[in-house]
PDB file of N, CA and C in Angstrom:
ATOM      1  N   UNK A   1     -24.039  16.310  70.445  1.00  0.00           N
ATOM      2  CA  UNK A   1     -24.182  17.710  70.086  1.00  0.00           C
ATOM      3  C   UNK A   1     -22.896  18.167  69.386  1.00  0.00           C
ATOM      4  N   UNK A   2     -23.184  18.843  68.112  1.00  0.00           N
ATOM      5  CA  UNK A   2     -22.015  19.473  67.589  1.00  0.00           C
ATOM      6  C   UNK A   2     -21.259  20.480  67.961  1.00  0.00           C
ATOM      7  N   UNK A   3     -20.080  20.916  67.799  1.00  0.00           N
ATOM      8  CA  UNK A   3     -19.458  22.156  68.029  1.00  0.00           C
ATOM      9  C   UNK A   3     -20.271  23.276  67.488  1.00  0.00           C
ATOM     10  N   UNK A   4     -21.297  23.047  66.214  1.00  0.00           N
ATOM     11  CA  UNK A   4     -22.025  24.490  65.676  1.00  0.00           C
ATOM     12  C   UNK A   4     -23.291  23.961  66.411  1.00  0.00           C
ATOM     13  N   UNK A   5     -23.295  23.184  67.143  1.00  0.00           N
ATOM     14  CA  UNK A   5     -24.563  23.780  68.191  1.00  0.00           C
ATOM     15  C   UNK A   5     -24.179  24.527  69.297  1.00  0.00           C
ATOM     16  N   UNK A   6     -23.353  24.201  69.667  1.00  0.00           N
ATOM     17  CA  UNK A   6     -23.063  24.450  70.881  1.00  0.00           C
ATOM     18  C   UNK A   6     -22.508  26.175  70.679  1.00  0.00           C
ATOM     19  N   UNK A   7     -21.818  26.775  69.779  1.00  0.00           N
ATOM     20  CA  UNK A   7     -22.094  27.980  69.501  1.00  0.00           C
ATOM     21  C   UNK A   7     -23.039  28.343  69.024  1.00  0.00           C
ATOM     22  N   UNK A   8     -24.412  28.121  68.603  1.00  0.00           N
ATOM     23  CA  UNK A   8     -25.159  28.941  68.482  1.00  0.00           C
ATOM     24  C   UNK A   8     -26.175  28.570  69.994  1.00  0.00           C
ATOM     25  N   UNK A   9     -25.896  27.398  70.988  1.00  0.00           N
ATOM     26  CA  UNK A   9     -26.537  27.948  72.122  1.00  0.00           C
ATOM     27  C   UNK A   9     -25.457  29.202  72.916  1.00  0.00           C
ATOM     28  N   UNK A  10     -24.740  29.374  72.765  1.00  0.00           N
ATOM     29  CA  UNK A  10     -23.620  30.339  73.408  1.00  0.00           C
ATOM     30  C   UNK A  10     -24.183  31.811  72.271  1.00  0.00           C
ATOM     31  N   UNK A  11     -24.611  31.524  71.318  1.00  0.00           N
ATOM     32  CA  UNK A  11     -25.034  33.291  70.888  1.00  0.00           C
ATOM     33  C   UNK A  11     -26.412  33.245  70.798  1.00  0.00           C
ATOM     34  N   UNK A  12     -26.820  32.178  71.479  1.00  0.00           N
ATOM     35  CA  UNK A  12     -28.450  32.504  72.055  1.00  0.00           C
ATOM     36  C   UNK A  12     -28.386  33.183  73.243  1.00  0.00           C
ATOM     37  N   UNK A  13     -27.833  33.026  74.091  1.00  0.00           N
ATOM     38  CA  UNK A  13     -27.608  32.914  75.846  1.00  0.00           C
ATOM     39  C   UNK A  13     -26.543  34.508  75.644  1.00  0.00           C
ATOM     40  N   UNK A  14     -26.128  34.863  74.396  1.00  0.00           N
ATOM     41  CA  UNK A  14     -25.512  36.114  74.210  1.00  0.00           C
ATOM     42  C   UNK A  14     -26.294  37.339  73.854  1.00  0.00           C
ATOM     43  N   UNK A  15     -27.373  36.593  72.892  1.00  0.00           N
ATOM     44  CA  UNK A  15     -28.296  37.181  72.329  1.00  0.00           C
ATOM     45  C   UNK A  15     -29.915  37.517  74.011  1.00  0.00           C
ATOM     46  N   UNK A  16     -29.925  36.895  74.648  1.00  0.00           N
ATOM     47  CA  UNK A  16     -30.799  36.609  75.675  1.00  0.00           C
ATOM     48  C   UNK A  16     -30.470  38.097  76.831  1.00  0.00           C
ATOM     49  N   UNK A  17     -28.771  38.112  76.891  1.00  0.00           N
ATOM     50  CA  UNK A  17     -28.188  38.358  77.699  1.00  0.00           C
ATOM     51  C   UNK A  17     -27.901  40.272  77.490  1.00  0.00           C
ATOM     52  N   UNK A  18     -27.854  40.484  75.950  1.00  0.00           N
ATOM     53  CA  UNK A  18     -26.945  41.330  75.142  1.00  0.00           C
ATOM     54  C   UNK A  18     -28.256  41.812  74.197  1.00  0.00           C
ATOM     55  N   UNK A  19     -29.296  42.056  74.413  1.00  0.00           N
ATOM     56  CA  UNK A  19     -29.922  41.817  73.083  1.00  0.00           C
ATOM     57  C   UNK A  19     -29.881  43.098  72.171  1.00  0.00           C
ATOM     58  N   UNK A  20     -28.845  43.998  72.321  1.00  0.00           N
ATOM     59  CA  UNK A  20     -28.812  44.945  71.442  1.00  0.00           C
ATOM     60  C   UNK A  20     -27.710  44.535  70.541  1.00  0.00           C
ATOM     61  N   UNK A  21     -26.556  43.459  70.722  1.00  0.00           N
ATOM     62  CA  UNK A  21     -25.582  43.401  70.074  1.00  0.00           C
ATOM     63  C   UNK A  21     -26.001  42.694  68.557  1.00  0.00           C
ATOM     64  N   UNK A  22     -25.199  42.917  67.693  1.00  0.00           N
ATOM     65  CA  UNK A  22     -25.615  42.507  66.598  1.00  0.00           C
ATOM     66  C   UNK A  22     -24.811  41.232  66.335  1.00  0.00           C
ATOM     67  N   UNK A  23     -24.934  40.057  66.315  1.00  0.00           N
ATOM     68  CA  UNK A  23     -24.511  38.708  66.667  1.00  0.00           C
ATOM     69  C   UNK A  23     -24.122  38.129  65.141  1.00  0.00           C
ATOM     70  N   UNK A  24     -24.755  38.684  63.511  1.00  0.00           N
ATOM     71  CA  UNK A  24     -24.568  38.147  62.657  1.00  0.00           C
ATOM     72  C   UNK A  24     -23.294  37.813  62.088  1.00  0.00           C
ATOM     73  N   UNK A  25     -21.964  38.475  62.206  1.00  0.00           N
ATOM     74  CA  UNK A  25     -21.010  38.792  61.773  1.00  0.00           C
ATOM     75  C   UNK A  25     -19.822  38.104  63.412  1.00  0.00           C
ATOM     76  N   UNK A  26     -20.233  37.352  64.066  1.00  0.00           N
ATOM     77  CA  UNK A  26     -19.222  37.320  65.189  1.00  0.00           C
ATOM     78  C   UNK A  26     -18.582  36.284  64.141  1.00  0.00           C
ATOM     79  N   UNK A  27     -17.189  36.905  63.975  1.00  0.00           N
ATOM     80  CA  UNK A  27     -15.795  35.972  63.558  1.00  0.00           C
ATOM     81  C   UNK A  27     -15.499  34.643  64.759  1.00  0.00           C
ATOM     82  N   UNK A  28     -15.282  33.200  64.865  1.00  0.00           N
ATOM     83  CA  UNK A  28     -15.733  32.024  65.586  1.00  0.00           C
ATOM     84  C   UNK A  28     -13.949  32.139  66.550  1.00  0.00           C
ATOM     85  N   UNK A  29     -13.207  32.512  65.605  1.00  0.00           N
ATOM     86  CA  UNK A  29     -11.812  32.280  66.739  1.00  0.00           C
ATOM     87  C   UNK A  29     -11.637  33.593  66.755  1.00  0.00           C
ATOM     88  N   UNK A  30     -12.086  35.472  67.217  1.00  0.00           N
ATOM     89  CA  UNK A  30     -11.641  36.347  67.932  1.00  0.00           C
ATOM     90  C   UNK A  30     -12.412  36.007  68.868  1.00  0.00           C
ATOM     91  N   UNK A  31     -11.280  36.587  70.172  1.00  0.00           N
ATOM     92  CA  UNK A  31     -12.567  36.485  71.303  1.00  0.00           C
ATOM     93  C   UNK A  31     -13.764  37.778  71.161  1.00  0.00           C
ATOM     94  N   UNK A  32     -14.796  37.284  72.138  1.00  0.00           N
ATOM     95  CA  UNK A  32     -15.895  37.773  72.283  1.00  0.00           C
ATOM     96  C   UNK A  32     -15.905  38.866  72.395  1.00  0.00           C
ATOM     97  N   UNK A  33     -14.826  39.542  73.508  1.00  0.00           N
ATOM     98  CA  UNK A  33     -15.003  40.822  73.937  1.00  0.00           C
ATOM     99  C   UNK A  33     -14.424  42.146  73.024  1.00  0.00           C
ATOM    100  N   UNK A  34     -13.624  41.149  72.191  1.00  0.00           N
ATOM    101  CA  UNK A  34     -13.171  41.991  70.940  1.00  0.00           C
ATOM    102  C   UNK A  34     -13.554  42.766  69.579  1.00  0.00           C
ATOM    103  N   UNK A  35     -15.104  41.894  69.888  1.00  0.00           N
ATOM    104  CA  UNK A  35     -16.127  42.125  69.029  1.00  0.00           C
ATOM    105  C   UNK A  35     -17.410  42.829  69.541  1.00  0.00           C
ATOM    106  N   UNK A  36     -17.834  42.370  70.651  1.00  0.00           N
ATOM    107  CA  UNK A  36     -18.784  42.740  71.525  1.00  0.00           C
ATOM    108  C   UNK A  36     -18.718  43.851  72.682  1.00  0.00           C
ATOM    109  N   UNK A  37     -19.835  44.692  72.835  1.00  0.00           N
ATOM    110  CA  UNK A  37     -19.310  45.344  74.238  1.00  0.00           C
ATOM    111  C   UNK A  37     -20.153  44.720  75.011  1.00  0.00           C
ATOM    112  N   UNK A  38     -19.386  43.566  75.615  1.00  0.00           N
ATOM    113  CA  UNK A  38     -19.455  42.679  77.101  1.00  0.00           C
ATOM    114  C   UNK A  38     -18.639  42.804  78.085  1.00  0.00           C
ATOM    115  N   UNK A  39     -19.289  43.105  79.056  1.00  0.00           N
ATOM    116  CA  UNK A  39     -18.074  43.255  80.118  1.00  0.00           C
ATOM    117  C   UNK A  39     -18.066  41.750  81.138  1.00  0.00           C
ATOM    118  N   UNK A  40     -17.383  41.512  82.430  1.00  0.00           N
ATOM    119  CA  UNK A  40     -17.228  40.600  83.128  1.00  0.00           C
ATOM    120  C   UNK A  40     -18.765  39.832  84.161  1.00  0.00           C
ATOM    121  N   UNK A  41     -19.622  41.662  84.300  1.00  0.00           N
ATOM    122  CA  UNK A  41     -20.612  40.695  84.588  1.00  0.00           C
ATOM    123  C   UNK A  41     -21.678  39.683  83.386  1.00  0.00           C
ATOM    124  N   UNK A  42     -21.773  40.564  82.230  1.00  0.00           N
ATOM    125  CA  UNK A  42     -22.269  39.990  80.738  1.00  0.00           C
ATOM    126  C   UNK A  42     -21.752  38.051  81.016  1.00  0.00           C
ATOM    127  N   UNK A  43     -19.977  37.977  81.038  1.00  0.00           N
ATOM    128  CA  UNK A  43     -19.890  36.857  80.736  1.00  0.00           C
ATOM    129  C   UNK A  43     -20.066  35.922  82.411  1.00  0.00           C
ATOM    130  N   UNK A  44     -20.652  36.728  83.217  1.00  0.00           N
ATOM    131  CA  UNK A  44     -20.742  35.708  84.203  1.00  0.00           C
ATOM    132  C   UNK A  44     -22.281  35.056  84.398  1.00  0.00           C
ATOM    133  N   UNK A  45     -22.817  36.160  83.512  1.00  0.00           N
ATOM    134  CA  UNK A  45     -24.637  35.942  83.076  1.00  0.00           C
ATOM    135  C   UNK A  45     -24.595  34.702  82.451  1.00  0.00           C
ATOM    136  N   UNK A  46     -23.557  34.736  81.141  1.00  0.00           N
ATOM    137  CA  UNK A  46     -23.420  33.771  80.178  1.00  0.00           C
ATOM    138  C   UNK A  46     -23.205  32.223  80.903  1.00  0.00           C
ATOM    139  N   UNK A  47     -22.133  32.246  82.087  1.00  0.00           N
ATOM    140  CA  UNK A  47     -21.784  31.121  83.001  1.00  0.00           C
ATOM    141  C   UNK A  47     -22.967  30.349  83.748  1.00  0.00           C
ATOM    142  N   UNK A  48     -23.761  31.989  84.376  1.00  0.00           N
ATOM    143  CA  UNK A  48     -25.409  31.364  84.928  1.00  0.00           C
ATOM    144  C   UNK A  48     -26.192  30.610  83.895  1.00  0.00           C
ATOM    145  N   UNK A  49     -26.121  31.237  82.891  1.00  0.00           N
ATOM    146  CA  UNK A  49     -27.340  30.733  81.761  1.00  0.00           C
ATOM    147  C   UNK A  49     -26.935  28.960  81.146  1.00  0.00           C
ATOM    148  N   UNK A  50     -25.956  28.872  81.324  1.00  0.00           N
ATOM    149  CA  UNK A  50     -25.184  27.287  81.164  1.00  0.00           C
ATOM    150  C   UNK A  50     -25.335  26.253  82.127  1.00  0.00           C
ATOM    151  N   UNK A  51     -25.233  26.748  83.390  1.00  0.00           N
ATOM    152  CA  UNK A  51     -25.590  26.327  84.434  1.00  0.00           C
ATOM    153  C   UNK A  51     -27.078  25.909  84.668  1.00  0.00           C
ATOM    154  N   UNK A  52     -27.937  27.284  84.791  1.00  0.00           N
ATOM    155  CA  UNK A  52     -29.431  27.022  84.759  1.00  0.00           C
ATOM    156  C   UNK A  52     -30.011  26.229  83.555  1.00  0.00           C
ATOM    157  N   UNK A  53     -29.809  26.479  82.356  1.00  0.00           N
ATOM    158  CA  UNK A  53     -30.419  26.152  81.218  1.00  0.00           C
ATOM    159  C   UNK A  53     -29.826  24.395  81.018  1.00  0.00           C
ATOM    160  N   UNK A  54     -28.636  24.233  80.850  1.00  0.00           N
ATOM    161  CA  UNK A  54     -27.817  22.800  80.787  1.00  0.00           C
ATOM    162  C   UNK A  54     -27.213  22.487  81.841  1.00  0.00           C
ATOM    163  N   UNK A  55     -27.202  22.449  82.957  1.00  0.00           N
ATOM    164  CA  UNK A  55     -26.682  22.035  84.029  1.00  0.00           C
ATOM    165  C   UNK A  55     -25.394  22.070  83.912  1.00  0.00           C
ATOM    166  N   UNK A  56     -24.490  22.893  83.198  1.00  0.00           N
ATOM    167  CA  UNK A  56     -23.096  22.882  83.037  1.00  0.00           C
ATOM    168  C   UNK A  56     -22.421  23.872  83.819  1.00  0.00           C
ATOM    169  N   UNK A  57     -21.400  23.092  84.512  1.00  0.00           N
ATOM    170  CA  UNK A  57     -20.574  23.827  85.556  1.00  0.00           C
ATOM    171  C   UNK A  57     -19.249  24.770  85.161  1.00  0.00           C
ATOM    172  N   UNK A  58     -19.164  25.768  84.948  1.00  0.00           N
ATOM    173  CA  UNK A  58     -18.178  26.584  84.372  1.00  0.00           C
ATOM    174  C   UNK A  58     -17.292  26.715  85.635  1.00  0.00           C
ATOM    175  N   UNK A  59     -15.974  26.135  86.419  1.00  0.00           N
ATOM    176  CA  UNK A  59     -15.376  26.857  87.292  1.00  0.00           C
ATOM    177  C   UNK A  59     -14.558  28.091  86.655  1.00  0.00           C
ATOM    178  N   UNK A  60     -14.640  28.872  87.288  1.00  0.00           N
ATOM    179  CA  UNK A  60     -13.837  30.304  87.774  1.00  0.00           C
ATOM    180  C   UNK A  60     -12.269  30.444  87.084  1.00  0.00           C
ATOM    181  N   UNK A  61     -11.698  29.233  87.389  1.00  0.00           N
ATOM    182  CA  UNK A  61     -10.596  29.121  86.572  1.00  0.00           C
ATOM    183  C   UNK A  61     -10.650  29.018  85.291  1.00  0.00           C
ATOM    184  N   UNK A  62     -11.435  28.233  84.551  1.00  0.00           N
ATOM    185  CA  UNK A  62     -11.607  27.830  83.440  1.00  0.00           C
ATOM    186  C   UNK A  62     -12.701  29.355  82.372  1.00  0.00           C
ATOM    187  N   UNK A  63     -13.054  30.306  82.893  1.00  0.00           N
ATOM    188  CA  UNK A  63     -13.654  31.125  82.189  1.00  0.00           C
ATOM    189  C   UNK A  63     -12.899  32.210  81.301  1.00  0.00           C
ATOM    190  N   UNK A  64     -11.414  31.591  81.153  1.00  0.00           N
ATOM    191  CA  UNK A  64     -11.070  32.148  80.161  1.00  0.00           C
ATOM    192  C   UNK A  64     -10.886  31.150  78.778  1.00  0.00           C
ATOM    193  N   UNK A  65     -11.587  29.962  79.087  1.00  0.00           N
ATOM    194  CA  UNK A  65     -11.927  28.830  78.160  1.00  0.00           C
ATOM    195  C   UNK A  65     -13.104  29.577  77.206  1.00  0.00           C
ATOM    196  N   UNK A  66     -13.906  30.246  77.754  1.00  0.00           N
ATOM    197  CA  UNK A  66     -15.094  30.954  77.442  1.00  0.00           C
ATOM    198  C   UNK A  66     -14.826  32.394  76.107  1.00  0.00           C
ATOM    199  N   UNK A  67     -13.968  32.408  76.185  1.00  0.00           N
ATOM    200  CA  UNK A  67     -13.219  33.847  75.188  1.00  0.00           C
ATOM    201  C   UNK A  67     -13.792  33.962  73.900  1.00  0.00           C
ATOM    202  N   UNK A  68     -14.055  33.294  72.907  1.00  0.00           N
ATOM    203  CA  UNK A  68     -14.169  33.390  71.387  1.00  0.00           C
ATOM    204  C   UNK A  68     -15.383  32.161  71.700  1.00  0.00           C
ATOM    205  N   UNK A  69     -15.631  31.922  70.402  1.00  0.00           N
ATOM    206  CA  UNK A  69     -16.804  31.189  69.825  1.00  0.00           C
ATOM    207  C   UNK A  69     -16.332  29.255  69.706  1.00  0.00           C
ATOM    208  N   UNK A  70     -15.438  29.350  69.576  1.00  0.00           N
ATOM    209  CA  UNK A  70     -14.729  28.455  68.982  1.00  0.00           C
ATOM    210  C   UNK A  70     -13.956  27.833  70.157  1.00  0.00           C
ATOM    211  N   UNK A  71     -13.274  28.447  71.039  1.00  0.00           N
ATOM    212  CA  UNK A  71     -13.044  27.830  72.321  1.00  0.00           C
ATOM    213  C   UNK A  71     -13.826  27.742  73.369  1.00  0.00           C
ATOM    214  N   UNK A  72     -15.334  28.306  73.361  1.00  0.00           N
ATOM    215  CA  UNK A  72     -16.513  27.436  74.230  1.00  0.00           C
ATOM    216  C   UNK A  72     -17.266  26.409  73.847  1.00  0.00           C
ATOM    217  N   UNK A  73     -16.671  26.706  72.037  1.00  0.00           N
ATOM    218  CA  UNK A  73     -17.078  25.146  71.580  1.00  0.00           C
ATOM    219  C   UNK A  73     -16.305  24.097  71.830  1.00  0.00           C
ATOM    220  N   UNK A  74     -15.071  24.078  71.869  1.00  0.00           N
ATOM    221  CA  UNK A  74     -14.049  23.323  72.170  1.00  0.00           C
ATOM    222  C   UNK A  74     -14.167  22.788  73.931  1.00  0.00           C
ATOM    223  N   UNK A  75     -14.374  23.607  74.860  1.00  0.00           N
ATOM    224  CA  UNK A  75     -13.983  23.507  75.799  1.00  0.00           C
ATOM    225  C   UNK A  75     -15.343  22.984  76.845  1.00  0.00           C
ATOM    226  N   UNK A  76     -17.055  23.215  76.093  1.00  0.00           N
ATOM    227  CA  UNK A  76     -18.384  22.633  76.290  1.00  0.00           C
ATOM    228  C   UNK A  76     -18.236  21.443  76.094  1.00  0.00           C
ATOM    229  N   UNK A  77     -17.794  21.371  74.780  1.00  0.00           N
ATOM    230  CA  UNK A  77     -18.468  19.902  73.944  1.00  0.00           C
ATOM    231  C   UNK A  77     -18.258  18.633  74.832  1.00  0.00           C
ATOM    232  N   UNK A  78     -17.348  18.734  75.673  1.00  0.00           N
ATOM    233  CA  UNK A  78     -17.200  17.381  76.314  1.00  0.00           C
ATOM    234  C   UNK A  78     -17.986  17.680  77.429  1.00  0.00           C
ATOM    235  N   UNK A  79     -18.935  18.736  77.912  1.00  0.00           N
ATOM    236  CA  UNK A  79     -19.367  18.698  78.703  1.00  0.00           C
ATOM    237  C   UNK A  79     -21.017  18.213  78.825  1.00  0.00           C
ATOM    238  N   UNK A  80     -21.383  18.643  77.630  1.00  0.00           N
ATOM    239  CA  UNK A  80     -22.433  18.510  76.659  1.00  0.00           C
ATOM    240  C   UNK A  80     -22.446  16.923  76.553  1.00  0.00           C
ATOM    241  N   UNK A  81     -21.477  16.772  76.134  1.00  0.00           N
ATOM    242  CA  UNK A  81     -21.528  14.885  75.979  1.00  0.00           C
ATOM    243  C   UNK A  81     -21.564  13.783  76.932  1.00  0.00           C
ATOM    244  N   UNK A  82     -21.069  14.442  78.521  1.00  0.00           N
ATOM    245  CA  UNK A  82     -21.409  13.731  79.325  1.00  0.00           C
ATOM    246  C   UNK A  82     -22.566  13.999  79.986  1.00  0.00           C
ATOM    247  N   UNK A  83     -23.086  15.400  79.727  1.00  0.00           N
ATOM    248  CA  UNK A  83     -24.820  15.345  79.835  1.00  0.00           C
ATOM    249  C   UNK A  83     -25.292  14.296  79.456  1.00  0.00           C
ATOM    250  N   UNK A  84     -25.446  13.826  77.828  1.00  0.00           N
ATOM    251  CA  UNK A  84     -25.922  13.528  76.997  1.00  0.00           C
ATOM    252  C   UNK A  84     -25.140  11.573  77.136  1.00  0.00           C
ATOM    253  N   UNK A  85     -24.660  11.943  77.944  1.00  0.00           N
ATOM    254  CA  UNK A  85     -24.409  10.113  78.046  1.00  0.00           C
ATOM    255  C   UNK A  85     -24.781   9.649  79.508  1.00  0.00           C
ATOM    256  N   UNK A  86     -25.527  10.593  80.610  1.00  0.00           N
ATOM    257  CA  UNK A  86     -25.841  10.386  81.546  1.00  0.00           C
ATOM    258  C   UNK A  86     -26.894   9.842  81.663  1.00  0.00           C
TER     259      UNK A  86
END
């Protein structure tokens, strides 16, 4: 899975989550919240929906890995890949 998949499952699961925000224009390295009005439960929806949907484990520490577009691509992709090699 690519890094531009893996952000556009992250502005699906934004879009799922958010569905009034307008998603066309999100810049890939500001964070999210800089662009979006998401607050902390929004991105803990986003953590469930990764979890339920891809079995991916977001710890608590690591959810400021989650910030921009570009560092949940960075910070998934290896997670994605050991899905995908299991």
């Amino acid at each position: 899975m690519t890094k531009d998949d893996i952000k556009s499952i992250v502005l699906k699961i934004i879009a799922e989550i958010a569905p009034d925000e307008d998603l066309t224009n999100i810049a890939p390295e500001v964070r999210l919240r800089d662009q979006l009005e998401l607050d902390s439960m929004d991105f803990l929806d986003i953590v469930m929906e990764l979890r339920k949907q891809y079995s991916i484990e977001v710890p608590e520490a690591d959810y400021q890995e989650l910030a921009s577009l570009d560092s949940c691509a960075n910070y998934l992709e290896p997670k994605f890949a050991a899905l995908q090699g299991s």
